[in-house]
Structure formats: C-alpha cells, structure tokens
Protein backbone atom coordinates (compact mmCIF):
# COMPACT_ATOMS: atom_id res chain seq x y z
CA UNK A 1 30.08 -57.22 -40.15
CA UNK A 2 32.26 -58.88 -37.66
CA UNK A 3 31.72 -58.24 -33.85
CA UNK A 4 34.64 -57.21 -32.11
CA UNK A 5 36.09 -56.84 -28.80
CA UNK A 6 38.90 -54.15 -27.32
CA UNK A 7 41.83 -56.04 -25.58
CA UNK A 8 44.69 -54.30 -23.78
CA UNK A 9 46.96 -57.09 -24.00
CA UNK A 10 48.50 -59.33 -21.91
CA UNK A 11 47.66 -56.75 -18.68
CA UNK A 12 44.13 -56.76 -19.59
CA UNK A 13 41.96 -57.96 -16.24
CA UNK A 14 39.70 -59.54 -19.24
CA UNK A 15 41.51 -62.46 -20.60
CA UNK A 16 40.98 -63.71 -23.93
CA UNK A 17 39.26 -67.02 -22.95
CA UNK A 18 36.46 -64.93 -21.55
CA UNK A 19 36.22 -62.43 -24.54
CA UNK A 20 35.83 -65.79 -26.55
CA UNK A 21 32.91 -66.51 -24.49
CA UNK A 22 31.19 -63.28 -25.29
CA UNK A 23 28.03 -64.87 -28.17
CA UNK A 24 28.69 -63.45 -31.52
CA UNK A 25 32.20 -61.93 -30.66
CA UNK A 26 34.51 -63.43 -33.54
CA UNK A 27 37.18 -60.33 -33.89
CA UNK A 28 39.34 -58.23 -31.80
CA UNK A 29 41.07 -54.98 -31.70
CA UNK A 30 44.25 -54.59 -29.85
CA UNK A 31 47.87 -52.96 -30.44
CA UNK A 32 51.00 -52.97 -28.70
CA UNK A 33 51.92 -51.19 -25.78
CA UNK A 34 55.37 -51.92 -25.11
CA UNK A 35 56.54 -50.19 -28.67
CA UNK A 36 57.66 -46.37 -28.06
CA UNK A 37 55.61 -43.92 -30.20
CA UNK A 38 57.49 -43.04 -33.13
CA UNK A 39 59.35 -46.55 -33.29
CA UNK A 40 58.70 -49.26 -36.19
CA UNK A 41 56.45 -51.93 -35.05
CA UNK A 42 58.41 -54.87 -35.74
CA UNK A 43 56.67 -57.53 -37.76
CA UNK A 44 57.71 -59.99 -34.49
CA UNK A 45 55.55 -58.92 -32.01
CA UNK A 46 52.74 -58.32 -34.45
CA UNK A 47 52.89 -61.54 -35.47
CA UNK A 48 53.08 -62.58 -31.49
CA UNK A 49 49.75 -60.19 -30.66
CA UNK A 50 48.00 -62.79 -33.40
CA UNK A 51 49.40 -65.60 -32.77
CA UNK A 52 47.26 -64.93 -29.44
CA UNK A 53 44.39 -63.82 -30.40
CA UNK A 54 44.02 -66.61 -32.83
CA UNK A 55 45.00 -69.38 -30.13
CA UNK A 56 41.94 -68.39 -28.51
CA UNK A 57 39.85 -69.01 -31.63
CA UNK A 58 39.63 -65.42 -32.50
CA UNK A 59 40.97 -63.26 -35.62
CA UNK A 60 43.09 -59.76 -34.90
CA UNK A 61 40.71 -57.76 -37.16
CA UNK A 62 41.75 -54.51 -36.59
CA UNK A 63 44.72 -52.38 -34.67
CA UNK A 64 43.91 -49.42 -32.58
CA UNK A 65 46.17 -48.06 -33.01
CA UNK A 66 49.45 -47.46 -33.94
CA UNK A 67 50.43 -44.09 -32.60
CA UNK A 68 51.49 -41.33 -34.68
CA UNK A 69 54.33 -39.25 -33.01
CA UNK A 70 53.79 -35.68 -31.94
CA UNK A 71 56.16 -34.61 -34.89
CA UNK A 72 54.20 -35.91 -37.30
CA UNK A 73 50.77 -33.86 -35.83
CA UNK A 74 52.75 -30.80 -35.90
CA UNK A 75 54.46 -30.45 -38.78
CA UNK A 76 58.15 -30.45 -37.44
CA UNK A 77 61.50 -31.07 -40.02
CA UNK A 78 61.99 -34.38 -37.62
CA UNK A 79 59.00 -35.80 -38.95
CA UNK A 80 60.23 -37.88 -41.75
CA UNK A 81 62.08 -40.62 -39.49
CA UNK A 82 58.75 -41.17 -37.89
CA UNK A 83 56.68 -40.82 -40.85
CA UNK A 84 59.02 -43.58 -42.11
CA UNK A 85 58.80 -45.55 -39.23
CA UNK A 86 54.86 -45.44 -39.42
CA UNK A 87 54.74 -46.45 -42.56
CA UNK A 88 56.38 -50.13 -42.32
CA UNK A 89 54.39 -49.89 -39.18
CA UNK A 90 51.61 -50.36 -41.58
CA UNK A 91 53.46 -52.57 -44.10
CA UNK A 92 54.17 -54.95 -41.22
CA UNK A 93 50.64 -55.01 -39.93
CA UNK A 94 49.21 -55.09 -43.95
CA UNK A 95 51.48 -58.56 -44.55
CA UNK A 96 50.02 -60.11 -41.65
CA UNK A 97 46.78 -60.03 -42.97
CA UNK A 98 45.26 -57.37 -40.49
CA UNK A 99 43.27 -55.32 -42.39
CA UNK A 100 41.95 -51.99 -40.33
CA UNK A 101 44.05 -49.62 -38.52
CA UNK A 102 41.88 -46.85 -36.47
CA UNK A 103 44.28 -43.84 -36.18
CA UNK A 104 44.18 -40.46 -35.13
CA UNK A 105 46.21 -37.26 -36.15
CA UNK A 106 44.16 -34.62 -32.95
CA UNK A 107 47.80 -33.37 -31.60
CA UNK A 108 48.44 -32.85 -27.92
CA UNK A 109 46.15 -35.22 -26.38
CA UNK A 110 45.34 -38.08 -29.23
CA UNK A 111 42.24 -38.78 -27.76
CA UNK A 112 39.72 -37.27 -25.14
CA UNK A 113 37.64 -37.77 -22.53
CA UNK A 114 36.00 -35.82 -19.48
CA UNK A 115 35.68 -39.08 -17.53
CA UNK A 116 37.31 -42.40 -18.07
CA UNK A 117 34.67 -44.11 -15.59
CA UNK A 118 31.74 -42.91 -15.73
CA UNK A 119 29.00 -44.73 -13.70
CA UNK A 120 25.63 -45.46 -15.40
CA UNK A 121 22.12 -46.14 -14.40
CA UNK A 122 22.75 -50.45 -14.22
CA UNK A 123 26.07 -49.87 -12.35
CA UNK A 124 28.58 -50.33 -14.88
CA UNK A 125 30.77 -47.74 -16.88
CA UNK A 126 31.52 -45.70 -19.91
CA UNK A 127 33.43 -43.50 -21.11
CA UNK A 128 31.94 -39.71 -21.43
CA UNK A 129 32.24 -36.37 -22.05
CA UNK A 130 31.23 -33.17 -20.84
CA UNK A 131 31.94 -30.20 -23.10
CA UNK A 132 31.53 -28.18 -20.23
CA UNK A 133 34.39 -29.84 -17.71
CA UNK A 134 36.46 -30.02 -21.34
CA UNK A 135 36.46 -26.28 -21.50
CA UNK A 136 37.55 -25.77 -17.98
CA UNK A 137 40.81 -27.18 -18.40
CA UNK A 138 43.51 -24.67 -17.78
CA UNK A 139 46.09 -26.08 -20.68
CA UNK A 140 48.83 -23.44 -19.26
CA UNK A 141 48.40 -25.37 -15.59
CA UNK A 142 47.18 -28.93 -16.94
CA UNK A 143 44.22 -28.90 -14.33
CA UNK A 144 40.79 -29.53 -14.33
C-alpha cells in the first residue's frame, strides 16, 4: 500500500514541499480543475500535473477524479460526445502511467456532504454528514 495525500493543485494553501514532508507519504491524488466537465483531458496538462508532483519527489498515484458530465448520469441522446470524451480522458491518464481513477456516476450533486468543516474534539476538521440536515434539503428551493 502506498500512502497518499489529496492536493488541489496549484491553489492548494498546502504546497507540495510540505505534503513531501508528511513521514510515510510517497503518493498523491489530484486532478485538474481548469478542464470543463465533459471536455477531453488533454494528455498536456496531465503530463504537467506529474511533472509536479514528481519534482517534489512524489508519484501521481491516482486521479480523483475526472468528472463525468451530467449527460452521461442521466441517460440523455447527447451522451456519446462526452462518453467519448471520457474515455481518452482515461486513455490519456492510462499512458502516463497513472494507474487509479476514483469516479463517481451519483447524478445531481456528484458527491455529498452535510458539512464541509466540521470542527472536532482536537480543533481541526472533517468532513461529515448528518442524514438528518441531508433530508431537510428542499431540492425544489435548493435550501437547507
């Protein structure tokens, strides 16, 4: 097993140099942000995101993620340009050598949380989730 890391790019407030610091911490797992969802990664700026990571003495071990267009979750005829698109997403990603992609196919919100900071007993935070907030959400008004 290889430890990893999460790095937001270059806009993370946690630079790479430190991340290398971190004992036992030989991988990361980053994407791109600066792609639209639904475009082709281009094999450029993957190849730039590991050129980075392995400057710093690290390896780009896996990609979270690339994201999979709306279209695709629901089933719509203008899926198959994005399906496309995903696919040498992956091809790209697979000839550099980076060998995990986490995805995730949930439609509508890709991902959930009830709270993005949540404060713990030693100060620092988490993520979390409370079924209960979760199920107050008023999808018709988009408020908690």
């Amino acid at each position: 097993m290889i430890m990893t890391f999460r790095w937001y790019g270059k806009d993370d407030p946690i630079s790479l140099r430190y991340i290398r610091q971190i004992p036992a911490v030989k991988g990361i797992v980053s994407a791109l942000y600066d792609v639209p969802v639904g475009d082709e990664w281009p094999l450029e700026k993957i190849a730039a995101l590991k050129r980075a990571i392995t400057d710093t003495d690290l390896e780009l071990t896996v990609i979270e993620s690339i994201p999979v267009h709306e279209d695709i979750k629901l089933g719509l005829p203008t899926r198959e340009a994005f399906i496309e698109n995903y696919c040498r997403s992956i091809q790209n990603m697979g000839s550099l050598g980076i060998p995990i992609l986490c995805y995730n196919f949930m439609p509508v919100f890709d991902w959930m949380r009830s709270d993005l900071s949540f404060t713990l007993a030693d100060g620092s935070t988490a993520l979390s989730y409370d079924h209960d907030a979760i199920a107050a959400i008023d999808l018709n008004e988009g408020v908690l």
